[in-house]
Every structure is written in C-alpha cells, then in structure tokens.
Protein backbone atom coordinates (compact mmCIF):
# COMPACT_ATOMS: atom_id res chain seq x y z
CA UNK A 1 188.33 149.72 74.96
CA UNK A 2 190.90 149.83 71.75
CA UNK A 3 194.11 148.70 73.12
CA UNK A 4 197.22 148.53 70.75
CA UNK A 5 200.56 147.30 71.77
CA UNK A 6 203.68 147.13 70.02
CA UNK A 7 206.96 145.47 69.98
CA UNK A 8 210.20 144.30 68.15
CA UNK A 9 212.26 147.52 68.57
CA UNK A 10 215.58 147.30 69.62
CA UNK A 11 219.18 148.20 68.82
CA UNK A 12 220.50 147.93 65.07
CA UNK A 13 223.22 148.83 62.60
CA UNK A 14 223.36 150.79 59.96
CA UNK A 15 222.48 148.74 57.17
CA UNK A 16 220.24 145.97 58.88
CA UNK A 17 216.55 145.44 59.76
CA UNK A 18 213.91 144.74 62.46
CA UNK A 19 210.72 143.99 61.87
CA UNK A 20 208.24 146.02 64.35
CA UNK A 21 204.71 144.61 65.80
CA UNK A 22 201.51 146.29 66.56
CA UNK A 23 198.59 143.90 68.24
CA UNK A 24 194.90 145.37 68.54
CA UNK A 25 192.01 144.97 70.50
CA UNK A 26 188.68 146.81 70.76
CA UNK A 27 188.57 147.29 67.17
CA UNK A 28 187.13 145.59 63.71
CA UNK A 29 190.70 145.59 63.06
CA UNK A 30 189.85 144.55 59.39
CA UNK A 31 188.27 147.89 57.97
CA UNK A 32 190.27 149.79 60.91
CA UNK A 33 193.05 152.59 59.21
CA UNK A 34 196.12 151.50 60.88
CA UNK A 35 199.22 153.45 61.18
CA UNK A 36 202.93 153.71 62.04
CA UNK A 37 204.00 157.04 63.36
CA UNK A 38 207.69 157.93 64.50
CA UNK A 39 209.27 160.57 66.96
CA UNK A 40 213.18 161.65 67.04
CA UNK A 41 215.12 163.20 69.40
CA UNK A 42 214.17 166.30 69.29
CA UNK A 43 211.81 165.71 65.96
CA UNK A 44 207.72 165.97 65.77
CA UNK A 45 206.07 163.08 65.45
CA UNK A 46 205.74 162.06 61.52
CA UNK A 47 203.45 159.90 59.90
CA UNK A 48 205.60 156.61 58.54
CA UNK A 49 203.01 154.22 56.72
CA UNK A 50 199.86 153.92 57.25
CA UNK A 51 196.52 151.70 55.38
CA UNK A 52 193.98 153.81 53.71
CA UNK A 53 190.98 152.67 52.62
CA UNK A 54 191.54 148.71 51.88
CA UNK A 55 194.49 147.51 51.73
CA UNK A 56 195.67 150.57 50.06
CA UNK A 57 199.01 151.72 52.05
CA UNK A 58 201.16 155.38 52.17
CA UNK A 59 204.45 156.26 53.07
CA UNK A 60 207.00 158.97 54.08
CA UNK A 61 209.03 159.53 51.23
CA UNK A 62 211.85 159.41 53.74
CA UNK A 63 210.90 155.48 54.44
CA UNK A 64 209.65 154.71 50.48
CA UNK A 65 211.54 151.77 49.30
CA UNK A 66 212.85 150.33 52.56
CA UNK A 67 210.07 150.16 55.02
CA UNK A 68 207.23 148.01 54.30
CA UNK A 69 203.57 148.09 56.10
CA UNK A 70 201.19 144.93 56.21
CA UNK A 71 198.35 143.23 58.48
CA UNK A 72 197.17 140.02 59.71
CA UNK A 73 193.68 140.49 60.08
CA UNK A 74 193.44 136.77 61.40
CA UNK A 75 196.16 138.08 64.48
CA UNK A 76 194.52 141.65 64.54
CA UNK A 77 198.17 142.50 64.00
CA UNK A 78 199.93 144.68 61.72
CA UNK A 79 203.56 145.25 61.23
CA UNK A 80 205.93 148.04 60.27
CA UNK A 81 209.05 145.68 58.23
CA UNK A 82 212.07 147.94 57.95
CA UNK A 83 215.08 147.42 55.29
CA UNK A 84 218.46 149.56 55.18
CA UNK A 85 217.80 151.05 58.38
CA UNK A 86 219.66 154.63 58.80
CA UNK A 87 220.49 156.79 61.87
CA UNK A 88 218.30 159.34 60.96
CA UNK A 89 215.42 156.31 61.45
CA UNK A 90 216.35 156.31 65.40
CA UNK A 91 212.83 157.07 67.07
CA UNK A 92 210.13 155.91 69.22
CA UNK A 93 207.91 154.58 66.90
CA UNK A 94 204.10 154.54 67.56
CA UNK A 95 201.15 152.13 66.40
CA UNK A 96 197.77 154.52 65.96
CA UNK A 97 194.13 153.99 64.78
CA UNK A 98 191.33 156.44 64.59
CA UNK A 99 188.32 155.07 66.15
CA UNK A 100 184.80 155.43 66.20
CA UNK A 101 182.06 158.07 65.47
CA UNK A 102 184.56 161.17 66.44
CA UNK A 103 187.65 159.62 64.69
CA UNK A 104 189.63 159.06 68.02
CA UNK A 105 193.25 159.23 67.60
CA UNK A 106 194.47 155.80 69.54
CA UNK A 107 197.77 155.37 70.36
CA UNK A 108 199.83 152.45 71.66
CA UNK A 109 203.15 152.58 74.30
CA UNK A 110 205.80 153.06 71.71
CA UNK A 111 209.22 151.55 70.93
CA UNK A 112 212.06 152.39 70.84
CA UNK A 113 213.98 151.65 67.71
CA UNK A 114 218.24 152.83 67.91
CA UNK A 115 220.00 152.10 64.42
CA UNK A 116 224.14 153.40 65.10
CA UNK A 117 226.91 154.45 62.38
C-alpha cells in the first residue's frame, strides 16, 4: 500500500531554514505528482509546492522565492527546502500523492514545523 513518511521539522528562527523529508513506498515514485501541503493554527490546509507533470514544479505565492521542492527518484524521496522562514510558515506540514485509477489523495503523518519572532 502507498506509504509516505516525513521528517526534518522542528523548531526555528525567524530568518533560518530546515530542510523537510518525504520517503515513499507503494508508488512508481518517478511519474508520481508529489506534493507539500501545510496547515496553521487555525488555517485550512494549503497547497505549498507540488511536481506537475515532469519535473515541472508550483508554488504558493506565499512560499515563491524561499521554499524550494525537489526529488530523488533513486531514494523515492522528495524534499520541501525552506529559506527565510517566517512565523506565518508555523504549520504541520503534509507530504501527499494522488494514486491510482481514482486519483487517491495519500497522505503522510505530518510535521510539525515552529519558526518564532
């Protein structure tokens, strides 16, 4: 079954950078459309960066700039790199894929990622 766990939140300040980590199994993680999603306090969750088709990538405008998307297809890994973190970028952020024939919205544990003033 598709399996995705992530890692490398944590607790930041203003200014600095983490680098989060997404690992996936039960996929062809090469052609799969992986994404970043985040959720505030009190906030829906929002699309961050995701891959398209290829290696073509999107992102929030909110993130454009300072947060950077990429994959190891080799690890079946992709990561979310993110520059100039902010306080509004405190959320649990989310790894997803959508899967198979019906387009299955998968979603890994979550991390927590704190940035403070």
């Amino acid at each position: 079954q598709v399996q995705l766990v992530e890692s490398g939140g944590g607790l930041v300040q203003s200014g600095g950078s983490l680098r989060l980590s997404c690992a996936a199994s039960g996929i062809v993680f090469s052609i799969a459309p992986m994404n970043w999603y985040r959720q505030g306090p009190g906030k829906q969750r929002e699309l961050v960066a995701g891959f398209t088709s290829g290696d073509t990538t999107n992102y929030a405008d909110s993130v454009k700039g300072r947060f950077t998307i990429s994959r190891d297809n080799a690890k079946n890994t992709v990561y979310l790199q993110m520059n100039s973190l902010k306080p509004d970028d405190t959320a649990v952020y989310y790894c997803n894929v959508k899967w198979g024939w019906s387009h299955l919205d998968y979603w890994g544990q979550g991390t927590q990622v704190t940035v403070s003033s």
